[in-house]
Structure formats: C-alpha cells, structure tokens
N, C-alpha and C. Protein backbone atom coordinates (compact mmCIF):
# COMPACT_ATOMS: atom_id res chain seq x y z
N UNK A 1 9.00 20.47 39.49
CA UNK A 1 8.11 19.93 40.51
C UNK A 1 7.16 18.95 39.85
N UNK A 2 7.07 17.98 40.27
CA UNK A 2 6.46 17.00 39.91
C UNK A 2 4.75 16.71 40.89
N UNK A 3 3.96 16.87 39.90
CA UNK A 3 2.35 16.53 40.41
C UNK A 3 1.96 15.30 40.29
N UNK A 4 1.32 14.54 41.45
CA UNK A 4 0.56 13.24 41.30
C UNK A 4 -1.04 13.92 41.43
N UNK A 5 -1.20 12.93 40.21
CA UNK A 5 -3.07 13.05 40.95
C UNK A 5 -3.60 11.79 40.95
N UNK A 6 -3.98 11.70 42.59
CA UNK A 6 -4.72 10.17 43.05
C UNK A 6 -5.95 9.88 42.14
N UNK A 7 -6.03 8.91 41.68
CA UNK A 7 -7.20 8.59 40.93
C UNK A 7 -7.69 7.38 41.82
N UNK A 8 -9.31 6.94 41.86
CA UNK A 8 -9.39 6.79 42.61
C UNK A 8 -10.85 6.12 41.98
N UNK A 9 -10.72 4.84 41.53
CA UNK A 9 -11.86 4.71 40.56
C UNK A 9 -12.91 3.78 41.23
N UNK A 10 -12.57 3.33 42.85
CA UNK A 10 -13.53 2.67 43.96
C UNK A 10 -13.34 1.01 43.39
N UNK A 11 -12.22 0.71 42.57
CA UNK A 11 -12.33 -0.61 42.68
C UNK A 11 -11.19 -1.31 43.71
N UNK A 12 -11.37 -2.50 44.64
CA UNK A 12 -10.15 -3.22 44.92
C UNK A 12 -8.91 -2.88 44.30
N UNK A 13 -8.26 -3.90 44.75
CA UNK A 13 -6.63 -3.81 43.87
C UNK A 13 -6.84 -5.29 43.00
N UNK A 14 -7.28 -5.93 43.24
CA UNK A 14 -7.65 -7.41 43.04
C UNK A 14 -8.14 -6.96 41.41
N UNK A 15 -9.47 -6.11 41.71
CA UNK A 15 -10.38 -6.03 40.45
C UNK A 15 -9.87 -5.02 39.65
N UNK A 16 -8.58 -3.67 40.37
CA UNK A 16 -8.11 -3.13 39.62
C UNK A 16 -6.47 -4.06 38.22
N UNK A 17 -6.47 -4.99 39.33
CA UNK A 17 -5.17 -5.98 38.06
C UNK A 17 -5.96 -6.32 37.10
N UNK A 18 -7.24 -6.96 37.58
CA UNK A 18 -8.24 -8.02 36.61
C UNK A 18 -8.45 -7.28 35.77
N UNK A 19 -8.80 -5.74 35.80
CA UNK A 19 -9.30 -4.84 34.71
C UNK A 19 -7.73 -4.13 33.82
N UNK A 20 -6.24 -3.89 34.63
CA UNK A 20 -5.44 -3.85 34.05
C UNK A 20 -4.77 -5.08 32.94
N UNK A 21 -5.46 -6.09 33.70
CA UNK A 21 -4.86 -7.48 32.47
C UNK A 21 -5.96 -7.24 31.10
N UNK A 22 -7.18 -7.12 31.34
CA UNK A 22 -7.85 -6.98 30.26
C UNK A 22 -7.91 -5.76 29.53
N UNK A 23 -7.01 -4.93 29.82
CA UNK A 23 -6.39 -3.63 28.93
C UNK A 23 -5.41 -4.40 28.29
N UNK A 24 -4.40 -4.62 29.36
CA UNK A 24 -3.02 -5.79 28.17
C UNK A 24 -3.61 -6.25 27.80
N UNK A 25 -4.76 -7.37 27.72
CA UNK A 25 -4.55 -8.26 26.65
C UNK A 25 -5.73 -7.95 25.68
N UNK A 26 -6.12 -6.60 25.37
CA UNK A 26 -7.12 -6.16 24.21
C UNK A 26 -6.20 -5.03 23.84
N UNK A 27 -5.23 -4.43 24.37
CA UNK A 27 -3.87 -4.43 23.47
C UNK A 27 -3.28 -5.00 22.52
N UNK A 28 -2.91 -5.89 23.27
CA UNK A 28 -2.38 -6.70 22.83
C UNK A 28 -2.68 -7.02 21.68
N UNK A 29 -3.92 -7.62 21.45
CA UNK A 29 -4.72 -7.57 20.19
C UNK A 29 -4.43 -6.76 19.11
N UNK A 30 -4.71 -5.88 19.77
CA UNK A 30 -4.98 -4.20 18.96
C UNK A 30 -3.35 -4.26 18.35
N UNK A 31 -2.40 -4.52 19.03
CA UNK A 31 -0.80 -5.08 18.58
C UNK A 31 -0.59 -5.85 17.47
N UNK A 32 -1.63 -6.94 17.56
CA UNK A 32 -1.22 -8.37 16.70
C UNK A 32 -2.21 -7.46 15.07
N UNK A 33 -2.90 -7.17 15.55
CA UNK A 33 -3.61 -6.93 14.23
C UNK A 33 -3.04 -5.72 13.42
N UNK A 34 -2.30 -5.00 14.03
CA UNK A 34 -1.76 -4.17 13.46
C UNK A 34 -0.09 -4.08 13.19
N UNK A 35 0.51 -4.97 13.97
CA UNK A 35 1.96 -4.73 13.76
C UNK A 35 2.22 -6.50 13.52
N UNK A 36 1.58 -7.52 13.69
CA UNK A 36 2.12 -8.55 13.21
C UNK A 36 2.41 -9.35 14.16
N UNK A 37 2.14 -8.95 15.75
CA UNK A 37 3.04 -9.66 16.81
C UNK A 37 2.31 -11.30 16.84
N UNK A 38 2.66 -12.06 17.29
CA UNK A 38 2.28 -13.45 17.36
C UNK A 38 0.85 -13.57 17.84
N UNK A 39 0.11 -13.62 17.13
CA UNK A 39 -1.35 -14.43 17.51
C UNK A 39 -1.95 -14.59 17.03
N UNK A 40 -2.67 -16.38 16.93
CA UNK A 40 -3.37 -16.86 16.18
C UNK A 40 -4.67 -17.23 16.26
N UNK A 41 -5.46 -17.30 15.52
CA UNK A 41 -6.82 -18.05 15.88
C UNK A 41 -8.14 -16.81 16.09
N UNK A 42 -7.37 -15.63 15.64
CA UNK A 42 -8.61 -14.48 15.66
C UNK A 42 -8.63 -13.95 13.93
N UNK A 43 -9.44 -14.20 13.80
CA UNK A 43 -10.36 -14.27 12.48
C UNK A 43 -9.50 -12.33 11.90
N UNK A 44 -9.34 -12.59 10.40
CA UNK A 44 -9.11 -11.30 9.76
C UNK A 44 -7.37 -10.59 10.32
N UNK A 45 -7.07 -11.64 10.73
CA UNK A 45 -5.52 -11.44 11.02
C UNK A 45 -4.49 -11.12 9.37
N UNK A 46 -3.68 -10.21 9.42
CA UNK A 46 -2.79 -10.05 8.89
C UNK A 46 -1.67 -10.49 8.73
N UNK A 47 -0.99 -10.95 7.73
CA UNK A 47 0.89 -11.51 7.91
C UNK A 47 1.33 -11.27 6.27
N UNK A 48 2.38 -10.94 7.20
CA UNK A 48 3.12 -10.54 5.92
C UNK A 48 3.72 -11.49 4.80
N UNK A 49 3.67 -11.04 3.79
CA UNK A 49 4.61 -12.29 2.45
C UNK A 49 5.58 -11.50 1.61
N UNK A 50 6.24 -10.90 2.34
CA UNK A 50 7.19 -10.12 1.81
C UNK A 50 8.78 -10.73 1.69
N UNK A 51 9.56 -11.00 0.33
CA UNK A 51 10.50 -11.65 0.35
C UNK A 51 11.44 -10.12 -0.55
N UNK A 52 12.72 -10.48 -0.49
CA UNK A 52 13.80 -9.73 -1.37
C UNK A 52 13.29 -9.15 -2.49
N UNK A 53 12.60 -10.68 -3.35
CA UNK A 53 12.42 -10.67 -4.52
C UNK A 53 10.99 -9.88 -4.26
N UNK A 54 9.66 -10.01 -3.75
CA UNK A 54 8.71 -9.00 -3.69
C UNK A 54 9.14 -7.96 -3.47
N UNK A 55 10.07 -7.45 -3.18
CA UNK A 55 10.44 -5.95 -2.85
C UNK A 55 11.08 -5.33 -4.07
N UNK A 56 11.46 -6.49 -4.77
CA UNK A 56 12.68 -6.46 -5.88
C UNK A 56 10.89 -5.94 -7.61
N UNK A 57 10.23 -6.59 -7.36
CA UNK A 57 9.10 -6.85 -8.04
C UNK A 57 8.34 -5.11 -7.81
N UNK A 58 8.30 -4.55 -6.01
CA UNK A 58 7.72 -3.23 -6.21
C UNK A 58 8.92 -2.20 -6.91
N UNK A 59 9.90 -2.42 -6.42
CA UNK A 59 11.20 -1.30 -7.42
C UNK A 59 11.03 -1.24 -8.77
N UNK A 60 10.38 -2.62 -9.42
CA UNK A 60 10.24 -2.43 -11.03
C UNK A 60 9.22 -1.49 -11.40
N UNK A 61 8.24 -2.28 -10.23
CA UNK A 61 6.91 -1.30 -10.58
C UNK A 61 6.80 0.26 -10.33
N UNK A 62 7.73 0.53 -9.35
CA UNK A 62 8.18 2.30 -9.33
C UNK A 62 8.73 2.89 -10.28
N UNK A 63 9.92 2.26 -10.81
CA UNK A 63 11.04 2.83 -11.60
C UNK A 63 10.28 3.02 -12.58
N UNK A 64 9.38 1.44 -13.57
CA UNK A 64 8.80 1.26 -15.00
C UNK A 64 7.57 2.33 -15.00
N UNK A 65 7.23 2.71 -13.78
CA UNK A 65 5.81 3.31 -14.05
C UNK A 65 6.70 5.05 -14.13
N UNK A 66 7.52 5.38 -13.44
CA UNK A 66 7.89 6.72 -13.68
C UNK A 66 8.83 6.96 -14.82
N UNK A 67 9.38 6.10 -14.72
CA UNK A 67 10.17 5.68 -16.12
C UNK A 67 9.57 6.14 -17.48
N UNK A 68 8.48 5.45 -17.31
CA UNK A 68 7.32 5.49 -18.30
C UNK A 68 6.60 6.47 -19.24
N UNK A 69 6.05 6.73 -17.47
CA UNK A 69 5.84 8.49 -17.65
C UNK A 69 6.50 9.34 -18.11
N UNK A 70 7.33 9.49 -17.81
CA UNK A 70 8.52 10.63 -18.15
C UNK A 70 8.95 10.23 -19.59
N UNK A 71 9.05 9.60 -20.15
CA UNK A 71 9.33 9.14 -21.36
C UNK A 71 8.29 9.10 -21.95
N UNK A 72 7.49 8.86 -22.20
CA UNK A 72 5.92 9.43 -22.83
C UNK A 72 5.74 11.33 -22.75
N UNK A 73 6.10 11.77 -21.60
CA UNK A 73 6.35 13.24 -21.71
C UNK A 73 7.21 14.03 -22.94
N UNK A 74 8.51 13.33 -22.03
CA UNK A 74 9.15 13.55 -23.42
C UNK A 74 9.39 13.39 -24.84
N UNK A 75 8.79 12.40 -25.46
CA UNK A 75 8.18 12.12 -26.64
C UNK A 75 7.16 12.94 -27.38
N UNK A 76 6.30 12.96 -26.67
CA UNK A 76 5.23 14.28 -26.52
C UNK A 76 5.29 15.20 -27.14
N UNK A 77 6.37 16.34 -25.65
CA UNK A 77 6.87 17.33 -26.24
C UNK A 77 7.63 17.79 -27.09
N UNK A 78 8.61 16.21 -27.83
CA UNK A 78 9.15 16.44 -29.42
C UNK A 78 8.19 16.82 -30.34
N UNK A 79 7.16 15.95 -30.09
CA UNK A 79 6.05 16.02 -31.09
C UNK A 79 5.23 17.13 -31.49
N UNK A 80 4.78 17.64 -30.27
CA UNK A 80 3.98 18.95 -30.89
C UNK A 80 2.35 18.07 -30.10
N UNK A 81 1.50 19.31 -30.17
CA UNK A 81 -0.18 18.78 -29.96
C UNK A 81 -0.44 17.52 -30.80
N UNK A 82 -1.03 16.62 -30.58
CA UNK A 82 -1.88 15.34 -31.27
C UNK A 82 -3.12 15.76 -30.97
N UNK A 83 -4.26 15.25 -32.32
CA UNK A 83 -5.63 15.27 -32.01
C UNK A 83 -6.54 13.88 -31.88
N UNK A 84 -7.22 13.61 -31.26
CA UNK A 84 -7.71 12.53 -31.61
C UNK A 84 -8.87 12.58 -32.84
N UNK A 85 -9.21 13.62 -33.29
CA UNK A 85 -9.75 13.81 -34.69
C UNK A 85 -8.62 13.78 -35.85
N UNK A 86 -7.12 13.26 -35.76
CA UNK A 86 -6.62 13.08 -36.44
C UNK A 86 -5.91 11.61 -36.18
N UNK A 87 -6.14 10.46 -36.07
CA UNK A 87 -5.76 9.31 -36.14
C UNK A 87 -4.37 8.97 -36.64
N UNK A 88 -4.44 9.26 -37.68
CA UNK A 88 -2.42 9.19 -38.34
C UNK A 88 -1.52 10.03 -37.36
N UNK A 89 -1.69 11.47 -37.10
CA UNK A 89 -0.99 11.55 -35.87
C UNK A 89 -0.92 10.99 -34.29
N UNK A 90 -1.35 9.71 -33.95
CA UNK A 90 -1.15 9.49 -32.69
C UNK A 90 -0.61 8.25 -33.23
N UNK A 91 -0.99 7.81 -34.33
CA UNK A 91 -0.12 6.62 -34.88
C UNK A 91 1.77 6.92 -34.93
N UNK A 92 1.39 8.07 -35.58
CA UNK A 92 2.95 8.56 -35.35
C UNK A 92 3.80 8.85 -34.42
N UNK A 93 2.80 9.16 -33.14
CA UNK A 93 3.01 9.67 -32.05
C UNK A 93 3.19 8.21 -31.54
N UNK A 94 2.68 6.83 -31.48
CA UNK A 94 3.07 5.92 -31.18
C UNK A 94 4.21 4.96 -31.52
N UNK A 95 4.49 5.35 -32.74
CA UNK A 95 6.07 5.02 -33.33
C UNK A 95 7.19 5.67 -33.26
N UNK A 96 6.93 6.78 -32.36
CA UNK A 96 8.28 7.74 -32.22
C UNK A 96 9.11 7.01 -31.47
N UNK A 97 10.41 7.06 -31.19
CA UNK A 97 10.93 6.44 -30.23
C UNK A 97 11.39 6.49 -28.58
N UNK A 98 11.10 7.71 -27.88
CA UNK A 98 10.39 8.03 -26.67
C UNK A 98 8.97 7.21 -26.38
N UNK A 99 8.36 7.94 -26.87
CA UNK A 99 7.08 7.03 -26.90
C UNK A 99 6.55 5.77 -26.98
N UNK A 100 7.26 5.17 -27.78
CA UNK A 100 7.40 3.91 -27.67
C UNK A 100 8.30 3.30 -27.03
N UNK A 101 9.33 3.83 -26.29
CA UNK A 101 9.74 3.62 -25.29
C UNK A 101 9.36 3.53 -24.04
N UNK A 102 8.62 4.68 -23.57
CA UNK A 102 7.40 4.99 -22.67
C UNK A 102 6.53 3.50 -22.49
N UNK A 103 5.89 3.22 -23.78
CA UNK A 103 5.04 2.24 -23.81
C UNK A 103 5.50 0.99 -23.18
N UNK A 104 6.52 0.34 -23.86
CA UNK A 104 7.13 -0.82 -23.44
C UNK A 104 7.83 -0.67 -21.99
N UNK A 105 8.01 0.57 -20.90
CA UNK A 105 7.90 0.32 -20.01
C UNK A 105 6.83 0.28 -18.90
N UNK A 106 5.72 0.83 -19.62
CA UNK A 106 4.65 0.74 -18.93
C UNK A 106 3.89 -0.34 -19.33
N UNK A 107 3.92 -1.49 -20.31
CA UNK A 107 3.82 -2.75 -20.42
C UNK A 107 4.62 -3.49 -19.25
N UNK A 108 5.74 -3.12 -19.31
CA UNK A 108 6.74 -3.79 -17.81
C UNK A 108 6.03 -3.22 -16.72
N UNK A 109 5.62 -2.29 -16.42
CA UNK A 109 5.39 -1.38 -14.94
C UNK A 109 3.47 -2.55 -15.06
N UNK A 110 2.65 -2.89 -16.08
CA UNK A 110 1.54 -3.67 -15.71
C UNK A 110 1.70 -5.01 -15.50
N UNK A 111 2.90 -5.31 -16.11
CA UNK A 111 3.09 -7.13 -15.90
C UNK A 111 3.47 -6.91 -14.31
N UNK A 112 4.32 -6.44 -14.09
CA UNK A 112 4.59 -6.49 -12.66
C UNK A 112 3.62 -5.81 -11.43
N UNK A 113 2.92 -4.97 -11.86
CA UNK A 113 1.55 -4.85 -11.19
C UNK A 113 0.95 -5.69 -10.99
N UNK A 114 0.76 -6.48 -12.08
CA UNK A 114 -0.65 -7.76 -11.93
C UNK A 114 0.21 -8.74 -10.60
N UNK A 115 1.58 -8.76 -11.21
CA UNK A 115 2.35 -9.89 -10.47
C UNK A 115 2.10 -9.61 -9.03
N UNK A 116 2.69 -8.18 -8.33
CA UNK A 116 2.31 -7.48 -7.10
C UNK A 116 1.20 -7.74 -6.43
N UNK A 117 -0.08 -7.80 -7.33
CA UNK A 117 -1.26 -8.10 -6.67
C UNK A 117 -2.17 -9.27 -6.90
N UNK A 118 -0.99 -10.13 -7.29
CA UNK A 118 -1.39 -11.83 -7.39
C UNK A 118 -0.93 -12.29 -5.72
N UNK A 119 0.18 -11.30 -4.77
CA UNK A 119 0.52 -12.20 -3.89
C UNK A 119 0.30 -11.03 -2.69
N UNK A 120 0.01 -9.83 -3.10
CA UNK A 120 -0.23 -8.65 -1.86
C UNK A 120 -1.22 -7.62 -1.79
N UNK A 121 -2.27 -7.54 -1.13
CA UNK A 121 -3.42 -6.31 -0.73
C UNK A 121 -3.07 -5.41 -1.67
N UNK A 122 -4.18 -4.83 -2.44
CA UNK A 122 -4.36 -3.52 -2.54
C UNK A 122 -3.28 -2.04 -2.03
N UNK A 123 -4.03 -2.31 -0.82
CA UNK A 123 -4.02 -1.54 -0.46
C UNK A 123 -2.49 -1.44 0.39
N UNK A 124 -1.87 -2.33 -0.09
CA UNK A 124 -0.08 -2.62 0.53
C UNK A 124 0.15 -1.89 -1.34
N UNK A 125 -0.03 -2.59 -1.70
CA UNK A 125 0.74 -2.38 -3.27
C UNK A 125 0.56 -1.15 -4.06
N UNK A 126 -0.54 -0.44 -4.04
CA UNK A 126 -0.65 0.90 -4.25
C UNK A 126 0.20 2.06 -3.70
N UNK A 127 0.11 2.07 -2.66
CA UNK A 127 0.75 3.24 -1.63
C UNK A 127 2.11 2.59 -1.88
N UNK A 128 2.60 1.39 -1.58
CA UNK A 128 4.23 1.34 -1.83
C UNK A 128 4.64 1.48 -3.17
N UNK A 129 4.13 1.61 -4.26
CA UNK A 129 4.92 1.34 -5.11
C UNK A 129 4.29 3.21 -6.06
N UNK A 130 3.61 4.05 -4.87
CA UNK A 130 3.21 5.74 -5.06
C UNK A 130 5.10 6.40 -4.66
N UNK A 131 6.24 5.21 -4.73
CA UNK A 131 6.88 6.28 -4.52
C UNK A 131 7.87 6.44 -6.03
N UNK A 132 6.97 5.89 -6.65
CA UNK A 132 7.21 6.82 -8.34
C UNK A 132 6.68 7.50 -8.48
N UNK A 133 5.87 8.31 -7.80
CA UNK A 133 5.67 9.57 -7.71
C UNK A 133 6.99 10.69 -7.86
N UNK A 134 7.03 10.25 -6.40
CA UNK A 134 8.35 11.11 -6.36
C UNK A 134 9.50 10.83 -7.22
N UNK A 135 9.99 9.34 -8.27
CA UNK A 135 10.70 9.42 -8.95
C UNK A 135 10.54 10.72 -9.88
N UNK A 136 9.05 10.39 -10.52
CA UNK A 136 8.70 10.94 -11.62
C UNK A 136 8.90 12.54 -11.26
N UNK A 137 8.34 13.09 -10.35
CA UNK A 137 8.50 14.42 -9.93
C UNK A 137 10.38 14.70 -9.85
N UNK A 138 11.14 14.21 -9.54
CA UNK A 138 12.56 14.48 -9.75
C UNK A 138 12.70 14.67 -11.16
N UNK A 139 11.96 12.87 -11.87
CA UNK A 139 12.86 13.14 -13.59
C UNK A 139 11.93 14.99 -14.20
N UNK A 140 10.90 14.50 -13.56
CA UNK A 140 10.69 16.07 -14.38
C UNK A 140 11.06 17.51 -14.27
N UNK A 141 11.52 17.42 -13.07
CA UNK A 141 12.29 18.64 -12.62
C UNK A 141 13.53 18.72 -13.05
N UNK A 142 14.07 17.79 -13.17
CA UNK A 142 15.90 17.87 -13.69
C UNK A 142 16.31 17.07 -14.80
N UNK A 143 15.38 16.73 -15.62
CA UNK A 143 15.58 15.84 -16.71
C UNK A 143 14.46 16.57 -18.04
N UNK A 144 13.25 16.52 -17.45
CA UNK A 144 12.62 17.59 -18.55
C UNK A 144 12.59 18.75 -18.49
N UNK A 145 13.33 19.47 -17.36
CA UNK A 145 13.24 20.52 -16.44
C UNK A 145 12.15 21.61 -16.23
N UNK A 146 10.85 21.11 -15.99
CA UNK A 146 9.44 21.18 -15.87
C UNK A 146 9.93 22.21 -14.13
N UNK A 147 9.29 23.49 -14.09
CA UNK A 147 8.70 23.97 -12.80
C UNK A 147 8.02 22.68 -11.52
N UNK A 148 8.56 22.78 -10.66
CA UNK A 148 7.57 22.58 -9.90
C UNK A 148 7.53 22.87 -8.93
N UNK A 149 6.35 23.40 -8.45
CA UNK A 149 7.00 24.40 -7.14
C UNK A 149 6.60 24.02 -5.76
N UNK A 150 6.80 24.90 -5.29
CA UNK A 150 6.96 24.31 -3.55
C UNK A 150 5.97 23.33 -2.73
N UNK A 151 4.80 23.44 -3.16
CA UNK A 151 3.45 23.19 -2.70
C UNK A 151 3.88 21.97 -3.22
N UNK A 152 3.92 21.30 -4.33
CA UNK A 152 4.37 20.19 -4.89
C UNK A 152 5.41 19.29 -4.81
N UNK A 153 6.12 20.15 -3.95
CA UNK A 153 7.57 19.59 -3.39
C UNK A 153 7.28 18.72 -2.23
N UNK A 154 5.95 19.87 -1.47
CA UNK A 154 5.31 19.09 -0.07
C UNK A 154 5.02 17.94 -0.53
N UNK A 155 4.38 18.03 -1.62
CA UNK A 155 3.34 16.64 -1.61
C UNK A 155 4.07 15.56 -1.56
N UNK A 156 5.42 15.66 -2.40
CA UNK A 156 6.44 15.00 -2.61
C UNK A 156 7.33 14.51 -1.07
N UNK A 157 6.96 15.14 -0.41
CA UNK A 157 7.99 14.60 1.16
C UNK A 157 6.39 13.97 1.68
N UNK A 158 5.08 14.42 1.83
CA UNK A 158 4.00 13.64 2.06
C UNK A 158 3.90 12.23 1.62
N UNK A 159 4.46 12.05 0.21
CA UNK A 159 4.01 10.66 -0.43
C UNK A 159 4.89 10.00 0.21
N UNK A 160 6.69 10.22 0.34
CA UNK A 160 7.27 9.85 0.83
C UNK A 160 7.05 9.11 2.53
N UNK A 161 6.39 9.82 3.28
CA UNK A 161 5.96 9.41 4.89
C UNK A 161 5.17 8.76 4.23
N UNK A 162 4.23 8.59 3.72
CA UNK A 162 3.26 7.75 3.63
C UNK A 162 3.67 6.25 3.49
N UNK A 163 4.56 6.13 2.44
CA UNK A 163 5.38 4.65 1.80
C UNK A 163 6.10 4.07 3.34
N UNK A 164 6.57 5.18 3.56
CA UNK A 164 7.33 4.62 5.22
C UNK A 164 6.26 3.67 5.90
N UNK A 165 5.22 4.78 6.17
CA UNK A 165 3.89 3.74 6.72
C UNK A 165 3.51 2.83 6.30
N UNK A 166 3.11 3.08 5.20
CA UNK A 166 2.69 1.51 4.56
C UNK A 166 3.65 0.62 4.36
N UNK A 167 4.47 0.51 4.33
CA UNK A 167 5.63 -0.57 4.29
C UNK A 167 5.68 -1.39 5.45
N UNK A 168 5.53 -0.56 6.51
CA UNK A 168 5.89 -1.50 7.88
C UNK A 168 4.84 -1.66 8.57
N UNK A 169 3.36 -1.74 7.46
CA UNK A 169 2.24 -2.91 7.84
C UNK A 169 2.43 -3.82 7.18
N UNK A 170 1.33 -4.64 7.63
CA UNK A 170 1.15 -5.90 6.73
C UNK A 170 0.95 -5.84 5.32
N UNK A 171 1.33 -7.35 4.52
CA UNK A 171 1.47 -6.87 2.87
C UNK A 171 -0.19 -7.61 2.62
N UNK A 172 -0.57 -8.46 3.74
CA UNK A 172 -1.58 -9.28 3.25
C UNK A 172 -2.46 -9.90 3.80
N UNK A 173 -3.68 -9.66 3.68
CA UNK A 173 -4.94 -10.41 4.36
C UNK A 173 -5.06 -12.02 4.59
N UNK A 174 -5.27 -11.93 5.68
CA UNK A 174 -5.17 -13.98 4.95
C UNK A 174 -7.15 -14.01 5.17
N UNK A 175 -8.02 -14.13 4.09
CA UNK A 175 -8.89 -14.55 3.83
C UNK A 175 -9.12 -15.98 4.18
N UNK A 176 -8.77 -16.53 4.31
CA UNK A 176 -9.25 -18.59 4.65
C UNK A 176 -9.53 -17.91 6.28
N UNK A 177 -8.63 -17.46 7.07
CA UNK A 177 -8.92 -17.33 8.05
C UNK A 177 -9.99 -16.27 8.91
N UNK A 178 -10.51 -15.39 7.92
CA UNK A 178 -12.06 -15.04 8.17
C UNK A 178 -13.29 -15.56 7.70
N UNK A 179 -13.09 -16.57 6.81
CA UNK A 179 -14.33 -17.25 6.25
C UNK A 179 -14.42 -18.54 7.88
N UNK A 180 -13.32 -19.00 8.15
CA UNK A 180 -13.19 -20.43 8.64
C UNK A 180 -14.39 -20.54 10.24
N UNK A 181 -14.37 -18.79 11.38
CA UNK A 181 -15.26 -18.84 12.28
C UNK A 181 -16.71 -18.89 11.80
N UNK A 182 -16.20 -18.50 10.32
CA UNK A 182 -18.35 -18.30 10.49
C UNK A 182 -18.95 -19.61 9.63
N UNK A 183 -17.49 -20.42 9.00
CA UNK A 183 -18.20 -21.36 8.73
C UNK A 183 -18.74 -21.92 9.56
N UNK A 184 -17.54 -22.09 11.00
CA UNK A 184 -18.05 -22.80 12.30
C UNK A 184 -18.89 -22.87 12.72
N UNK A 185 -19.64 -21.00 12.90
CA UNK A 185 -20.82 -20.58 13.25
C UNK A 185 -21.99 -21.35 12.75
N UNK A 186 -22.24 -21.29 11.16
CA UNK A 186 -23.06 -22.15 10.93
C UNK A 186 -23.19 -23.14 11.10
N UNK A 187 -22.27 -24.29 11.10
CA UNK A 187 -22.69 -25.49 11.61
C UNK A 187 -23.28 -25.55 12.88
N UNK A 188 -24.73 -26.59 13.39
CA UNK A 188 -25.06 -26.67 14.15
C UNK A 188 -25.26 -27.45 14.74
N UNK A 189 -25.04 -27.52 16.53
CA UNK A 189 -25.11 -29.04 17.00
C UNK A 189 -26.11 -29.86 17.41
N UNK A 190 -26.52 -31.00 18.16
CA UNK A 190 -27.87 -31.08 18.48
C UNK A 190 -28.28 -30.40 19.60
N UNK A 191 -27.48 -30.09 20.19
CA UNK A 191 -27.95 -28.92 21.77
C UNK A 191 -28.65 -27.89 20.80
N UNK A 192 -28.23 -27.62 20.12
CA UNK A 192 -28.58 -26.19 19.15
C UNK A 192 -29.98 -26.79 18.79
N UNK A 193 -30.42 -27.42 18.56
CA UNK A 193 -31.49 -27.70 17.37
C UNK A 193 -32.57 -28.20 18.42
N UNK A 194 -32.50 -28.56 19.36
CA UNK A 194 -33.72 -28.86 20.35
C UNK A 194 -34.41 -27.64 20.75
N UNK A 195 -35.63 -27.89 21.06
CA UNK A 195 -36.07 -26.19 20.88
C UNK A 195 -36.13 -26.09 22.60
C-alpha cells in the first residue's frame, strides 16, 4: 500500500517551479564542484589533470613506497637490533643489501612523489597513492610472514574504499581561478568612488 502525504507549503505553482529551478540549479552547482560536470566562471572550481602516464607515476609511488618498506624490514630483521649510540652499526645496516635496496626504492617512491605533487592536490595524491598500504600489509603477511590480524585486515578493506573515493574526485585545484574574482573585486570604478 502505497501513502501520499500532501505537502502543502502555501506557495503558487508559478513560485513553486521558480523555487524548484533554484534547487536545480544550486545543485547543480553543488554537482560541478564536486563531480566535475561542466561549469565555468565560479571561482575555486576543480578539474581534473589526470593522464595514463599520471596514473602510471601514482603506481610507482605505491609499489616504490611499499616496496621499500618491506625491504628495509627485511634487512632489518637479518640484522639484529641497531643502536643509534652505536654509529658503525647503522652504517652497516646501511650497506647491507636489503637495505640498501629499501633505500634506493624509496629514493624512487620521493622522486616520484615530488613529481605527483608538481601537477596534483595534496590531498588527491596522498590518499591515492595510501594504497601501498595495503600492498605493504600483503608483502608482510605472506612474504615476511608477520601476524596480522583481523582488526588490521579491516583497516586494510577501509584504505581500500577510501582510494575508490578519492580517485573519482578531482586531482586539482585550479588556483588562477580563485584569485581572478577578487582581483575584480578590488578594482574600482568611478560609480564606486563618488561618495
């Protein structure tokens, strides 16, 4: 069984479209600024600069940074404790060959960071490229075969939804186009300046 309930808000039909168009079109808005749809000329707009090769640029930065990690682990744990009151052992600990393996991919995992955020937000490039997280949490479970237990597994399908989300916003602010109204603003005309 199906219920209607008359609503009944005392306007025309006239003033009820006029007030339904200005729902669409502050939607609408609320659309463009968040998913990308076509519209221009409102200050702090988003668009994306996402090509093959930028996508190709966050995979390095996932793989090299868990890569990294995990190979610095394992180096590690060949090694035994290091102190930093003992200097010659972390020297050694830096010439092992894990470890210095580790290193030189996390030299790769920062060149391509910097690169990432020479052409995309923060806040795009962080969260997408958190899903070496979850690499790293695999290599350590079945490669160093490290515990990890369930609670951690969550976090691991969490980081995952998250990357989903952030992926299919925008990669990038366009700044010129929030400075450009208020330059406008300031300029003033002579209507303006007569008192």
């Amino acid at each position: 069984m199906q219920r209607s309930f008359p609503v009944s808000s005392g306007l025309s039909a006239a003033a009820e479209r006029q007030d339904d168009a200005r729902f669409a079109f502050g939607f609408r808005l609320f659309l463009a600024n968040s998913y990308q749809l076509p519209a221009t000329g409102y200050p702090g707009m988003t668009r994306s600069t996402m090509t093959f090769r930028r996508y190709l640029v966050l995979g390095v930065i996932t793989v090299t940074a868990s890569c990294g990690d995990t190979f610095l682990a394992r180096g590690m744990k060949t090694l035994g404790p290091v102190s930093l009151g003992h200097p010659a052992e972390l020297i050694r600990a830096v010439f092992s060959p894990w470890v210095a393996s580790g290193i030189v991919l996390l030299i790769g995992f920062f060149a391509s960071y910097l690169t990432a955020l020479s052409w995309a937000d923060l806040t795009y490039v962080l969260p997408a490229s958190s899903l070496g997280y979850v690499i790293m949490t695999l290599l350590a479970r079945f490669w160093l075969h490290e515990h990890v237990s369930p609670l951690r597994w969550l976090g691991v399908v969490f980081i995952t939804a998250g990357v989903g989300f952030v992926t299919r916003g925008p990669s990038y602010t366009d700044h010129e186009a929030q400075l450009v109204p208020a330059a406008e603003k300031s300029l003033t005309t002579p209507e303006e300046i007569r008192p």
